[in-house]
PDB file of N, CA and C in Angstrom:
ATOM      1  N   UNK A   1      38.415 -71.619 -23.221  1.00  0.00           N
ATOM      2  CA  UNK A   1      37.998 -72.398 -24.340  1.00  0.00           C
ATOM      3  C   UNK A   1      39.053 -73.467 -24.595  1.00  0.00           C
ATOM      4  N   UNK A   2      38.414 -74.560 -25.437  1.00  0.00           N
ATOM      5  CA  UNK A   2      39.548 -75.659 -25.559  1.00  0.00           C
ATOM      6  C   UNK A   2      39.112 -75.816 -26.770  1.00  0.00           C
ATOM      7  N   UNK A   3      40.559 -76.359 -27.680  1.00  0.00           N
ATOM      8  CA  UNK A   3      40.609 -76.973 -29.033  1.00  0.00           C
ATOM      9  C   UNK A   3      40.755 -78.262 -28.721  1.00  0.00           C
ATOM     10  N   UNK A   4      40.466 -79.337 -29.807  1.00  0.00           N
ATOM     11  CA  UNK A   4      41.439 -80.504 -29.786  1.00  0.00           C
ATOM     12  C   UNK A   4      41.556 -80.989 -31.329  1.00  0.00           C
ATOM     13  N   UNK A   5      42.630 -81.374 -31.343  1.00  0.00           N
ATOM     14  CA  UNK A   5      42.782 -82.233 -32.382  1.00  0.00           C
ATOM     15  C   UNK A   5      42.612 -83.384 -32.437  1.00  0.00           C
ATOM     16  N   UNK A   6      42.040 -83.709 -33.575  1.00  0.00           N
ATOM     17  CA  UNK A   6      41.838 -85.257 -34.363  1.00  0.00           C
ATOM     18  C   UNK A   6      41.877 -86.000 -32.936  1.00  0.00           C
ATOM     19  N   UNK A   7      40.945 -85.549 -32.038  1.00  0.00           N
ATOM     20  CA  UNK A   7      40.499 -86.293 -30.873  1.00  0.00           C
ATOM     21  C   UNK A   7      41.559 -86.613 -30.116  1.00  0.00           C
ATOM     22  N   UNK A   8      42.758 -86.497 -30.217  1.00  0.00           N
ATOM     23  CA  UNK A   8      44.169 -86.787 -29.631  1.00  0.00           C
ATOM     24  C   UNK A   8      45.581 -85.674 -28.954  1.00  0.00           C
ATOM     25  N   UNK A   9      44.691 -84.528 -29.059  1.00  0.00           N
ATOM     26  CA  UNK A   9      45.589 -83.073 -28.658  1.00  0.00           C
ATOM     27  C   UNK A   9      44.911 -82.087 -28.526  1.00  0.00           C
ATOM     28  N   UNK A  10      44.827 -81.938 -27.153  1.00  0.00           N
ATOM     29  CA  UNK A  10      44.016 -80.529 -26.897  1.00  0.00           C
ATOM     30  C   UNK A  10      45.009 -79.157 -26.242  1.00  0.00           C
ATOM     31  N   UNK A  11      44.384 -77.918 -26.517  1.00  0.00           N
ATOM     32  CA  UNK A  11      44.634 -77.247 -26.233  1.00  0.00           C
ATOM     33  C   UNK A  11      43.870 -76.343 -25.329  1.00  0.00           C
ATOM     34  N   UNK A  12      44.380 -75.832 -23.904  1.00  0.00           N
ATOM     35  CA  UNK A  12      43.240 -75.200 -23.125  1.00  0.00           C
ATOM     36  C   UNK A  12      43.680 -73.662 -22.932  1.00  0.00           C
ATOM     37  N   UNK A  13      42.758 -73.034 -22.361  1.00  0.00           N
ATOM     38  CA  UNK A  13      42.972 -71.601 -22.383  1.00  0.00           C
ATOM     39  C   UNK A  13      43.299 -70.618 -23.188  1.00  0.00           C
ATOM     40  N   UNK A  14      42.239 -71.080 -24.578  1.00  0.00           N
ATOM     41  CA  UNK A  14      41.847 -70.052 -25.771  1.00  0.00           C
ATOM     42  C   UNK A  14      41.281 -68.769 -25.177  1.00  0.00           C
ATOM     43  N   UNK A  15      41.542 -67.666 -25.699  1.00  0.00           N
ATOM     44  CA  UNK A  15      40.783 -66.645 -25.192  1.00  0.00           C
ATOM     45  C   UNK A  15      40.190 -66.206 -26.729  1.00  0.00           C
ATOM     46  N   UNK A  16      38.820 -65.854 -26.723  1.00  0.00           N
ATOM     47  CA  UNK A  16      38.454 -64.872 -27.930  1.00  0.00           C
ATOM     48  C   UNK A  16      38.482 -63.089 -26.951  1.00  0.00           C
ATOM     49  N   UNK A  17      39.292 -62.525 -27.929  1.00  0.00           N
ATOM     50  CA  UNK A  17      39.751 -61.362 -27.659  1.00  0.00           C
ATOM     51  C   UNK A  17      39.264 -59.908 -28.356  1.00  0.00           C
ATOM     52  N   UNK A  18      38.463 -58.985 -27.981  1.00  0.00           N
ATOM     53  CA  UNK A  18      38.400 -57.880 -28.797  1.00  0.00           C
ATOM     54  C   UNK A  18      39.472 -56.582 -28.497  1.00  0.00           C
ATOM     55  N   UNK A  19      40.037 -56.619 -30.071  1.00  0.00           N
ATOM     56  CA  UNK A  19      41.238 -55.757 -29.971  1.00  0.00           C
ATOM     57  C   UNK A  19      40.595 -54.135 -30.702  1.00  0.00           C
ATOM     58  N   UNK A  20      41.714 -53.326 -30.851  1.00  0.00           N
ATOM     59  CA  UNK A  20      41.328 -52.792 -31.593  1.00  0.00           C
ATOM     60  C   UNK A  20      40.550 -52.204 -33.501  1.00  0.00           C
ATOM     61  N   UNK A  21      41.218 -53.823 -33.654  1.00  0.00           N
ATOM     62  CA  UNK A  21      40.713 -54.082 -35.388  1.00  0.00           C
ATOM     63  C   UNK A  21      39.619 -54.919 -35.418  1.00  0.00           C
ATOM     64  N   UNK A  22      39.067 -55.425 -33.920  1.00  0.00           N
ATOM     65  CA  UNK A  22      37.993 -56.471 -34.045  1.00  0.00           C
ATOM     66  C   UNK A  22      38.803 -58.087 -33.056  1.00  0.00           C
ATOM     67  N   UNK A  23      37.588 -59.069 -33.343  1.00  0.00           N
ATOM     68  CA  UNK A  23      38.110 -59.960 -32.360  1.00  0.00           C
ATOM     69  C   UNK A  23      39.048 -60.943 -33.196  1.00  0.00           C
ATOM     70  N   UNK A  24      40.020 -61.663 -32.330  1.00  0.00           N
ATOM     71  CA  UNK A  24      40.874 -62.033 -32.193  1.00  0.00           C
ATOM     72  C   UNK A  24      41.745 -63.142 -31.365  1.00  0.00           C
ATOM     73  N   UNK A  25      41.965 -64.143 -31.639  1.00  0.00           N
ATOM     74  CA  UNK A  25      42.085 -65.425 -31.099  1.00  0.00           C
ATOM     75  C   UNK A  25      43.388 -65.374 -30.174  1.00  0.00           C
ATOM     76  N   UNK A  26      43.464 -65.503 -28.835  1.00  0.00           N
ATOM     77  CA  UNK A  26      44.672 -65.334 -27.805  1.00  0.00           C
ATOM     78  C   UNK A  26      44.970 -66.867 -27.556  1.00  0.00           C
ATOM     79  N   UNK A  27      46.054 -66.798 -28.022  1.00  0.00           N
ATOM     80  CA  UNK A  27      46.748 -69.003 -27.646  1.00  0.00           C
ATOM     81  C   UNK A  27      46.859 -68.635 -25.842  1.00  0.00           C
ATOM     82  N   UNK A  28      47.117 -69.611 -25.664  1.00  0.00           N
ATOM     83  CA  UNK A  28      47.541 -69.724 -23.657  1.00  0.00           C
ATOM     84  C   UNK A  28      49.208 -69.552 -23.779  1.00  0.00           C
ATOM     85  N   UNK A  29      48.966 -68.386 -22.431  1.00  0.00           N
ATOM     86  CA  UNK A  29      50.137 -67.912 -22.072  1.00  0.00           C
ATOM     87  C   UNK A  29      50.625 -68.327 -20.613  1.00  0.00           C
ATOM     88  N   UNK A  30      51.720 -68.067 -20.652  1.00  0.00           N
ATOM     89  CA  UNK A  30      51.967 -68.175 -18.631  1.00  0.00           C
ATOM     90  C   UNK A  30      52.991 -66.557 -18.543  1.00  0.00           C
ATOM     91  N   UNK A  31      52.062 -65.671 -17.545  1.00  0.00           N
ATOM     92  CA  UNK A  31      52.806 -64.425 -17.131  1.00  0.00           C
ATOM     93  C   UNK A  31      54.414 -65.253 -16.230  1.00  0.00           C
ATOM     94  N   UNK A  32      55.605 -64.487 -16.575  1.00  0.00           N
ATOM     95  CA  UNK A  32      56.922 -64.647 -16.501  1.00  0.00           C
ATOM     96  C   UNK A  32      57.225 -63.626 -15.319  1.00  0.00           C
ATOM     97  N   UNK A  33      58.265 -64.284 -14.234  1.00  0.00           N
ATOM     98  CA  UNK A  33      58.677 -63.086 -13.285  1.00  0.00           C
ATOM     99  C   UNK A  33      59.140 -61.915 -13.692  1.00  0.00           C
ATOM    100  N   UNK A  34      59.393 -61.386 -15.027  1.00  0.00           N
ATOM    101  CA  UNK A  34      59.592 -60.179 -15.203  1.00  0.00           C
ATOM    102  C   UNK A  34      58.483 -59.175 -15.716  1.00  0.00           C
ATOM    103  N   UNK A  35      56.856 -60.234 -15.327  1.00  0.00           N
ATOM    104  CA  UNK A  35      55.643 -59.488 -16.119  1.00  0.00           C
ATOM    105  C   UNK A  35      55.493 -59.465 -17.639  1.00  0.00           C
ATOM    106  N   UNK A  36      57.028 -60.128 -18.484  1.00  0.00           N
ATOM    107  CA  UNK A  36      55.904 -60.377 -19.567  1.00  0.00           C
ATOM    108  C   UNK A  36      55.278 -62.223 -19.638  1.00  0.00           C
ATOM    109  N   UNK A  37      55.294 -62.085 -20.991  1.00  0.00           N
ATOM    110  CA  UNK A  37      54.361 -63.588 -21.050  1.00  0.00           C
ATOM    111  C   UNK A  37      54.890 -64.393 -22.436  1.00  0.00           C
ATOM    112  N   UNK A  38      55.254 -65.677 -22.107  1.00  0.00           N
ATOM    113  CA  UNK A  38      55.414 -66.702 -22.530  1.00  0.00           C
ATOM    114  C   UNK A  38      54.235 -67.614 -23.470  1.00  0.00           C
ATOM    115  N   UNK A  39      54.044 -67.822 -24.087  1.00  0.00           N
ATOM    116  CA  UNK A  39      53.057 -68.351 -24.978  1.00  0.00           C
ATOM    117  C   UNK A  39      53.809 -70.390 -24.821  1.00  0.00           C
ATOM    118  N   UNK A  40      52.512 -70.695 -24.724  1.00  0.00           N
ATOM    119  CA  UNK A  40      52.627 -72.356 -23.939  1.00  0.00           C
ATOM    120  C   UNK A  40      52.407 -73.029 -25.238  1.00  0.00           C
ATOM    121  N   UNK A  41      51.303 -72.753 -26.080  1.00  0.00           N
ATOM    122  CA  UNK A  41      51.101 -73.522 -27.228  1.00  0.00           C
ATOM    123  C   UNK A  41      50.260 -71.950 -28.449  1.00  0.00           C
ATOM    124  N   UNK A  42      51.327 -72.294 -29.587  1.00  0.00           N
ATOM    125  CA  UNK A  42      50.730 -71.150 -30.339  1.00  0.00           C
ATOM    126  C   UNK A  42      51.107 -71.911 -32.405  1.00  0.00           C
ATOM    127  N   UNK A  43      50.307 -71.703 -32.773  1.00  0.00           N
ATOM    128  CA  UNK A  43      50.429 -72.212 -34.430  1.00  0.00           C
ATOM    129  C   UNK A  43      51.473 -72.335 -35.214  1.00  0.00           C
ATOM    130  N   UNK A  44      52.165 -72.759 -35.970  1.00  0.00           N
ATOM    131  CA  UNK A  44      53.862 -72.686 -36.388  1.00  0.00           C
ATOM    132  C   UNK A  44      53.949 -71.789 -37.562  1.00  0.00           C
ATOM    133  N   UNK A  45      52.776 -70.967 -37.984  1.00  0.00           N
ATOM    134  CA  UNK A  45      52.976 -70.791 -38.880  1.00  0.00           C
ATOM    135  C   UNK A  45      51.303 -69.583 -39.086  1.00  0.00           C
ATOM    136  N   UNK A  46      51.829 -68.690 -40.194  1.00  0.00           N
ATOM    137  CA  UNK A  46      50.171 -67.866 -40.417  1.00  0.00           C
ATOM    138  C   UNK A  46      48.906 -68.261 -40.977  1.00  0.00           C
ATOM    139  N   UNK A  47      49.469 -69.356 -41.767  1.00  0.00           N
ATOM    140  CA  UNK A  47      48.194 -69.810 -42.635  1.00  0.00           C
ATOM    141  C   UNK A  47      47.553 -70.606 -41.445  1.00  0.00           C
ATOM    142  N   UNK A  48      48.324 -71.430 -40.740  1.00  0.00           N
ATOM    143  CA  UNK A  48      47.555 -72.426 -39.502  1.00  0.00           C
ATOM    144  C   UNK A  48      46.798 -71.184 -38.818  1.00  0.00           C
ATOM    145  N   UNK A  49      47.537 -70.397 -38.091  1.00  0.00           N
ATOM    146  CA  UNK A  49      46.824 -69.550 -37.516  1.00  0.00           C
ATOM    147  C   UNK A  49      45.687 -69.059 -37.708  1.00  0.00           C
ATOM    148  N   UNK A  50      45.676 -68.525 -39.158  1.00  0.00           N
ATOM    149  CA  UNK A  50      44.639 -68.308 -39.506  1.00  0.00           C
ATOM    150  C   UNK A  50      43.605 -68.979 -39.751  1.00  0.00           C
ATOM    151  N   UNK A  51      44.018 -69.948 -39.689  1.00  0.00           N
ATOM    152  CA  UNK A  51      42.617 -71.114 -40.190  1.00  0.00           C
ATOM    153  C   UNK A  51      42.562 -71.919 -38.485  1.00  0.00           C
ATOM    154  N   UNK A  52      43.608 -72.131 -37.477  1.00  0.00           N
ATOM    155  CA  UNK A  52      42.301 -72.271 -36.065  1.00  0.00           C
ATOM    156  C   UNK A  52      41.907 -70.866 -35.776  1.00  0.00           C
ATOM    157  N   UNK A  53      42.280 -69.599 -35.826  1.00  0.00           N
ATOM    158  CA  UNK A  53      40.985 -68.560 -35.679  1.00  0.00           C
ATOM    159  C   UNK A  53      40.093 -68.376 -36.235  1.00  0.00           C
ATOM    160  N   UNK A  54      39.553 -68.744 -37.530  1.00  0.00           N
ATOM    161  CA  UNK A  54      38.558 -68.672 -38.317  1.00  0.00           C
ATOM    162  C   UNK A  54      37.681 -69.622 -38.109  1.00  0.00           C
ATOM    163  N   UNK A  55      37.892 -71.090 -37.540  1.00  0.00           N
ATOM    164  CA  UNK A  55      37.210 -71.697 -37.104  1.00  0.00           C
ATOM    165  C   UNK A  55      36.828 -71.453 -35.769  1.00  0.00           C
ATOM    166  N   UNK A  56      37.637 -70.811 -35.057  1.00  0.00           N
ATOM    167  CA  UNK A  56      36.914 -70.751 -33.112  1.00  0.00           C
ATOM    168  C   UNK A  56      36.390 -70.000 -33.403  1.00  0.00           C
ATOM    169  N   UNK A  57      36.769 -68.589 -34.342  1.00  0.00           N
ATOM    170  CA  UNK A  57      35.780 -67.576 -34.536  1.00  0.00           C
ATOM    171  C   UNK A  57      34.132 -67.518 -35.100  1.00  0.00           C
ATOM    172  N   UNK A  58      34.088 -68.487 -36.005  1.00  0.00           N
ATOM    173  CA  UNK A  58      33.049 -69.000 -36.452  1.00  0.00           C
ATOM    174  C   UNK A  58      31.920 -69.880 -35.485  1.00  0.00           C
ATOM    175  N   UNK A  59      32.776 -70.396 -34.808  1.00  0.00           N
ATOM    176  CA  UNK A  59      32.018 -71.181 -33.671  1.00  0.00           C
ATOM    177  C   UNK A  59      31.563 -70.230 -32.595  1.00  0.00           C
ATOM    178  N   UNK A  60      32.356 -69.360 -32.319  1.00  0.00           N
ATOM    179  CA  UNK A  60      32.160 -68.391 -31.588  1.00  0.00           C
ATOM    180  C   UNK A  60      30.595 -67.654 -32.091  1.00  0.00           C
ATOM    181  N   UNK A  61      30.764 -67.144 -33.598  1.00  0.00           N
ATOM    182  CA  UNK A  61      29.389 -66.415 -33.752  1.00  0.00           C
ATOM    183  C   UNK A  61      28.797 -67.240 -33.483  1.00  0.00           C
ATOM    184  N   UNK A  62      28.743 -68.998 -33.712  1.00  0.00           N
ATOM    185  CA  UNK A  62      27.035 -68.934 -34.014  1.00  0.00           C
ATOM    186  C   UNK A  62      26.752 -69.087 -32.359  1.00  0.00           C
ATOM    187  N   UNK A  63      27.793 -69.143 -31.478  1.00  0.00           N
ATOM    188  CA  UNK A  63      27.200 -69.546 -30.433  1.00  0.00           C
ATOM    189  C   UNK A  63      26.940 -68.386 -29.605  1.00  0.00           C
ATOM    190  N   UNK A  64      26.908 -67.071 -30.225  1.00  0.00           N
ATOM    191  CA  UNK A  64      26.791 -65.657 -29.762  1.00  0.00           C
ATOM    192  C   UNK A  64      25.086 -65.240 -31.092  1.00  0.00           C
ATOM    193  N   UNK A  65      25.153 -66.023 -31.814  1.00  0.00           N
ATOM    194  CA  UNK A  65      23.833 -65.671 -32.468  1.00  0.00           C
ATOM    195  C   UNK A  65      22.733 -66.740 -31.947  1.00  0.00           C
ATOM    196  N   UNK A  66      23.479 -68.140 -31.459  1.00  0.00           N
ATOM    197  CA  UNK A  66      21.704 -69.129 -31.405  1.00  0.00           C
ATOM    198  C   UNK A  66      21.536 -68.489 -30.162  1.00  0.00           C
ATOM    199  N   UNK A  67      22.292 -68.186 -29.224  1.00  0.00           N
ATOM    200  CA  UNK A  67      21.698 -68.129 -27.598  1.00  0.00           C
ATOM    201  C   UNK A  67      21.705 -66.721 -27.188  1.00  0.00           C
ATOM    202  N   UNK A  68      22.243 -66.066 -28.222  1.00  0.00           N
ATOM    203  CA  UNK A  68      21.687 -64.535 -27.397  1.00  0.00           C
ATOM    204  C   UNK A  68      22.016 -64.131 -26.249  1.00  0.00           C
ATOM    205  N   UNK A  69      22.475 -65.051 -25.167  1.00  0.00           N
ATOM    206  CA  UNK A  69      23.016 -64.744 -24.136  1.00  0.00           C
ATOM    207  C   UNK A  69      24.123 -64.184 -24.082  1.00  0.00           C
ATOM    208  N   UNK A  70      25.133 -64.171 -25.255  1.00  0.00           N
ATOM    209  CA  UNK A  70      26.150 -63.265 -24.921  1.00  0.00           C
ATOM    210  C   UNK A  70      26.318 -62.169 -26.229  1.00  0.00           C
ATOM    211  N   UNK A  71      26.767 -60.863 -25.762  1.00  0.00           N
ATOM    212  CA  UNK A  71      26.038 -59.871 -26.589  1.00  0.00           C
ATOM    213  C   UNK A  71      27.150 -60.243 -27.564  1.00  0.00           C
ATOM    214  N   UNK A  72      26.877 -59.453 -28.498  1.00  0.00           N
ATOM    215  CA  UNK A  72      27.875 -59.497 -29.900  1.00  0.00           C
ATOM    216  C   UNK A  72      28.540 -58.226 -29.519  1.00  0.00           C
ATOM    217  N   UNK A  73      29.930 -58.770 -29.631  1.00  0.00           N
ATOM    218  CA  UNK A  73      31.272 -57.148 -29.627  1.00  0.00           C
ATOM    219  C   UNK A  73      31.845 -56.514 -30.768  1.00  0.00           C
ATOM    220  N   UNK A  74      31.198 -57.770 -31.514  1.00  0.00           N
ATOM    221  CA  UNK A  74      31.566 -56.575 -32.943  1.00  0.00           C
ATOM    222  C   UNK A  74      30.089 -56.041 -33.691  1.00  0.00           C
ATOM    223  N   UNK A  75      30.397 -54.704 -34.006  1.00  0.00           N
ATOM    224  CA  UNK A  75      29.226 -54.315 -35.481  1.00  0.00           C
ATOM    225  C   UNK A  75      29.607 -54.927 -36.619  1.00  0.00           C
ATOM    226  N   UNK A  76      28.543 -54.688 -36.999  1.00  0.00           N
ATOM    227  CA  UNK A  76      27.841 -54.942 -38.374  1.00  0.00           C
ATOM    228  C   UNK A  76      28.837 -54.743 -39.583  1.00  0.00           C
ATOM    229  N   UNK A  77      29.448 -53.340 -39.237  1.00  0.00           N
ATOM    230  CA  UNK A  77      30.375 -52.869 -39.933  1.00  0.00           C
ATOM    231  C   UNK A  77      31.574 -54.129 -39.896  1.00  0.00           C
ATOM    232  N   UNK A  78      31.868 -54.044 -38.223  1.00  0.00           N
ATOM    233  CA  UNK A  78      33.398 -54.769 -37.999  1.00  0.00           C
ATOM    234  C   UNK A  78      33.401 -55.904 -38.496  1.00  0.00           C
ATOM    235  N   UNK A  79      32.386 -56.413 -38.736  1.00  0.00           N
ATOM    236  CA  UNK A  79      31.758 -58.316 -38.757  1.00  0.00           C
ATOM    237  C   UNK A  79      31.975 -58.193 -40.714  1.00  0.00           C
ATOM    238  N   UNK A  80      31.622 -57.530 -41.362  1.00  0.00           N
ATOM    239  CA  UNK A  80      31.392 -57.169 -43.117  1.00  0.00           C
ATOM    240  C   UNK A  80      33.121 -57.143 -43.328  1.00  0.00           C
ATOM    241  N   UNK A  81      34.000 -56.332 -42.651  1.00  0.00           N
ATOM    242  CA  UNK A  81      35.266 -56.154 -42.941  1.00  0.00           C
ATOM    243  C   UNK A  81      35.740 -56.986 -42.653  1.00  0.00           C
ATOM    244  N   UNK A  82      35.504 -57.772 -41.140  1.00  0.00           N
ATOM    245  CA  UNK A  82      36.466 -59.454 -41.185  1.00  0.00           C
ATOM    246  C   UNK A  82      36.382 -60.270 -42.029  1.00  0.00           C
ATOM    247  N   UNK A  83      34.698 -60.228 -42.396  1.00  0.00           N
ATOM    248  CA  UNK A  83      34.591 -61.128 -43.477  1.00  0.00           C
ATOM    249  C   UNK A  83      35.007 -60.888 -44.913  1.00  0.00           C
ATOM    250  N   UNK A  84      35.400 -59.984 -45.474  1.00  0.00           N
ATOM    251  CA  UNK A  84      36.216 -59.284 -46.512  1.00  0.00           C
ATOM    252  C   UNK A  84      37.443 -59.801 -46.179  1.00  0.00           C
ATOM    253  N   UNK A  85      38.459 -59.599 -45.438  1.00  0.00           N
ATOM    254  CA  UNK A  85      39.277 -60.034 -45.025  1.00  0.00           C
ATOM    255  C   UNK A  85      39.772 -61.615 -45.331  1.00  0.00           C
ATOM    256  N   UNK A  86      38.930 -62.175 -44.560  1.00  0.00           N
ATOM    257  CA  UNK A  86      38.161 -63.439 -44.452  1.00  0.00           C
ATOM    258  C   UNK A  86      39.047 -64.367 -46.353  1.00  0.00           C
ATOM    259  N   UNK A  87      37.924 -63.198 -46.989  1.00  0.00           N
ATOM    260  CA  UNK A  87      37.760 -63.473 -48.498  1.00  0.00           C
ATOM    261  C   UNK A  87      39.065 -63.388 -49.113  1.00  0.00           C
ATOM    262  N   UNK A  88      39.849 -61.981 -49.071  1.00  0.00           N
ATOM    263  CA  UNK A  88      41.012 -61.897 -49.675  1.00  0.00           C
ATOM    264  C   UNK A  88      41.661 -62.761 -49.284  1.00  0.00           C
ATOM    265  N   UNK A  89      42.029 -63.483 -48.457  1.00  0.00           N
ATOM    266  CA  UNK A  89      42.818 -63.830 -47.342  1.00  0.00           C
ATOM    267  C   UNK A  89      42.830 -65.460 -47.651  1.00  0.00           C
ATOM    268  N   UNK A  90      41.480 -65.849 -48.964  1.00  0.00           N
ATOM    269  CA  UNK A  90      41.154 -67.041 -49.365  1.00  0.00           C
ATOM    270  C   UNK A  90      40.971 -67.442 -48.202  1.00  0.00           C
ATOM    271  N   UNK A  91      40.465 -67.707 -47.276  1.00  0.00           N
ATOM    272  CA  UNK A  91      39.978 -68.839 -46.313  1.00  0.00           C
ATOM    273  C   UNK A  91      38.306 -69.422 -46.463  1.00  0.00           C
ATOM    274  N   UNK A  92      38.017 -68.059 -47.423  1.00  0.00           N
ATOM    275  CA  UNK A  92      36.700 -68.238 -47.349  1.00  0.00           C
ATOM    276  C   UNK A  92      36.372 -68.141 -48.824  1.00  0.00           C
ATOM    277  N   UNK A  93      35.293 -69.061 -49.718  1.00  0.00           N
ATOM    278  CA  UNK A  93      35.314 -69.253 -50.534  1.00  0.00           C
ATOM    279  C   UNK A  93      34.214 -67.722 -51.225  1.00  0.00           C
ATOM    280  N   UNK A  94      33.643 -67.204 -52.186  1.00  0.00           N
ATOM    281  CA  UNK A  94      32.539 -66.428 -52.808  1.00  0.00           C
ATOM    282  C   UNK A  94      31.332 -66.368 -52.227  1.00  0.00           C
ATOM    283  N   UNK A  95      31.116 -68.167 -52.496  1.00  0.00           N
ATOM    284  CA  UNK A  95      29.950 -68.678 -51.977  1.00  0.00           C
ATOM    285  C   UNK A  95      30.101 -68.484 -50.275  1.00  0.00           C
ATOM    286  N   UNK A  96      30.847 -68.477 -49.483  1.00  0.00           N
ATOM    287  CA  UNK A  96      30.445 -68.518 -47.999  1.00  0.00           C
ATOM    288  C   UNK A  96      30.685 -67.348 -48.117  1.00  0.00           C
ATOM    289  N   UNK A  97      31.581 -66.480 -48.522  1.00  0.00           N
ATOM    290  CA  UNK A  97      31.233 -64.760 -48.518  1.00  0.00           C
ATOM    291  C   UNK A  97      30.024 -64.029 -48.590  1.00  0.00           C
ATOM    292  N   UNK A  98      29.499 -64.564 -49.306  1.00  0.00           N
ATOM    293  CA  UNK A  98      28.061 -64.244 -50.348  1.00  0.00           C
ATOM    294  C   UNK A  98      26.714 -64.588 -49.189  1.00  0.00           C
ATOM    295  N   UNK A  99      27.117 -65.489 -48.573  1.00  0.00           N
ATOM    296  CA  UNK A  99      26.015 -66.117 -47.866  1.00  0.00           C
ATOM    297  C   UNK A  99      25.968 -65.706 -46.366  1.00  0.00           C
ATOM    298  N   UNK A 100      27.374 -65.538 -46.020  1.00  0.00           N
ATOM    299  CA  UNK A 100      27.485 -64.705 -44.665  1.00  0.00           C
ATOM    300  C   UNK A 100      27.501 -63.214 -44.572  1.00  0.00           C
ATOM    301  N   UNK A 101      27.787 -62.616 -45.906  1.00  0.00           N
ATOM    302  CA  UNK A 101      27.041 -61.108 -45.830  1.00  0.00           C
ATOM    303  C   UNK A 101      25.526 -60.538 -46.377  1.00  0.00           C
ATOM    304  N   UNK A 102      25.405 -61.901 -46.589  1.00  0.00           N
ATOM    305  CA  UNK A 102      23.606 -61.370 -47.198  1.00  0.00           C
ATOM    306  C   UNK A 102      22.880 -61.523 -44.985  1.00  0.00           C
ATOM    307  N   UNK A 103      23.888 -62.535 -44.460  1.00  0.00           N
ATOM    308  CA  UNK A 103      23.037 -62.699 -43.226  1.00  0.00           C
ATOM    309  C   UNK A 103      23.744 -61.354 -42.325  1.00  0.00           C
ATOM    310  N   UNK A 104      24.707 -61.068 -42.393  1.00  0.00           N
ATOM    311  CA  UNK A 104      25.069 -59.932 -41.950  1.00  0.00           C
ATOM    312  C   UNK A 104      24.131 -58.931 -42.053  1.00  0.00           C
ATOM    313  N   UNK A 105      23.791 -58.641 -43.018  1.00  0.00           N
ATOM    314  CA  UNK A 105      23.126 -57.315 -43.488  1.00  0.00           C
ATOM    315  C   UNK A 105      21.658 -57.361 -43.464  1.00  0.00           C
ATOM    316  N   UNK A 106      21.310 -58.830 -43.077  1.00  0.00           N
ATOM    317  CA  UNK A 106      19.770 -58.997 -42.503  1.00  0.00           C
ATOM    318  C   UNK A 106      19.526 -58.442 -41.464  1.00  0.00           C
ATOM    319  N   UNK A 107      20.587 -58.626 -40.405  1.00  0.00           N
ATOM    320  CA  UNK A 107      21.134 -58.265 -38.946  1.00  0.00           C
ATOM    321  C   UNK A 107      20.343 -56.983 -38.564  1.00  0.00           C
ATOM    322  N   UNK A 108      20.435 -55.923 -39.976  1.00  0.00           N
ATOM    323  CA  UNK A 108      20.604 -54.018 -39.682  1.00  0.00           C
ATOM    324  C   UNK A 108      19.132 -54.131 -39.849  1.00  0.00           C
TER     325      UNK A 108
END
């Protein structure tokens, strides 16, 4: 996957990742001769972070809900708690809370 910024800075080799708490945004790494890994381009900070994963992530559903072609890796459950998360976490306002768990729960 690729980001770019303000049409003038991109970033390649996003991974969306399912961990054990749910999915999860991987920056590009380069494996190091001692087997671990180096991170090439990664956010300066948590609030950034959090806000380019919430957007690839978002892009991610709808493009895992219009085409159906790729299955969904999280439940219903996991998808209600990110988005809780989501909420405390302020990234996401009442109103988009409100509106993405009424469609969540259409889902069941």
């Amino acid at each position: 996957m690729r980001i770019v910024f303000d049409n003038c800075f991109a970033v390649d080799d996003i991974r969306i990742i399912k961990g054990p708490t749910g999915l999860f945004v991987s920056m590009p790494n380069r494996k190091q001769r001692d087997g671990t890994h180096r991170q090439l381009a990664y956010p300066a900070n948590a609030e950034t972070r959090m806000m380019i994963q919430r957007v690839i992530l978002a892009e991610y559903e709808k493009f895992v809900d219009g085409s159906g072609s790729v299955p969904s890796v999280r439940s219903a459950s996991e998808r209600l708690r990110a988005l809780e998360q989501l909420k405390t976490d302020g990234l996401i306002n009442e109103e988009e809370y409100n509106t993405k768990r009424t469609e969540i729960l259409g889902e069941l």
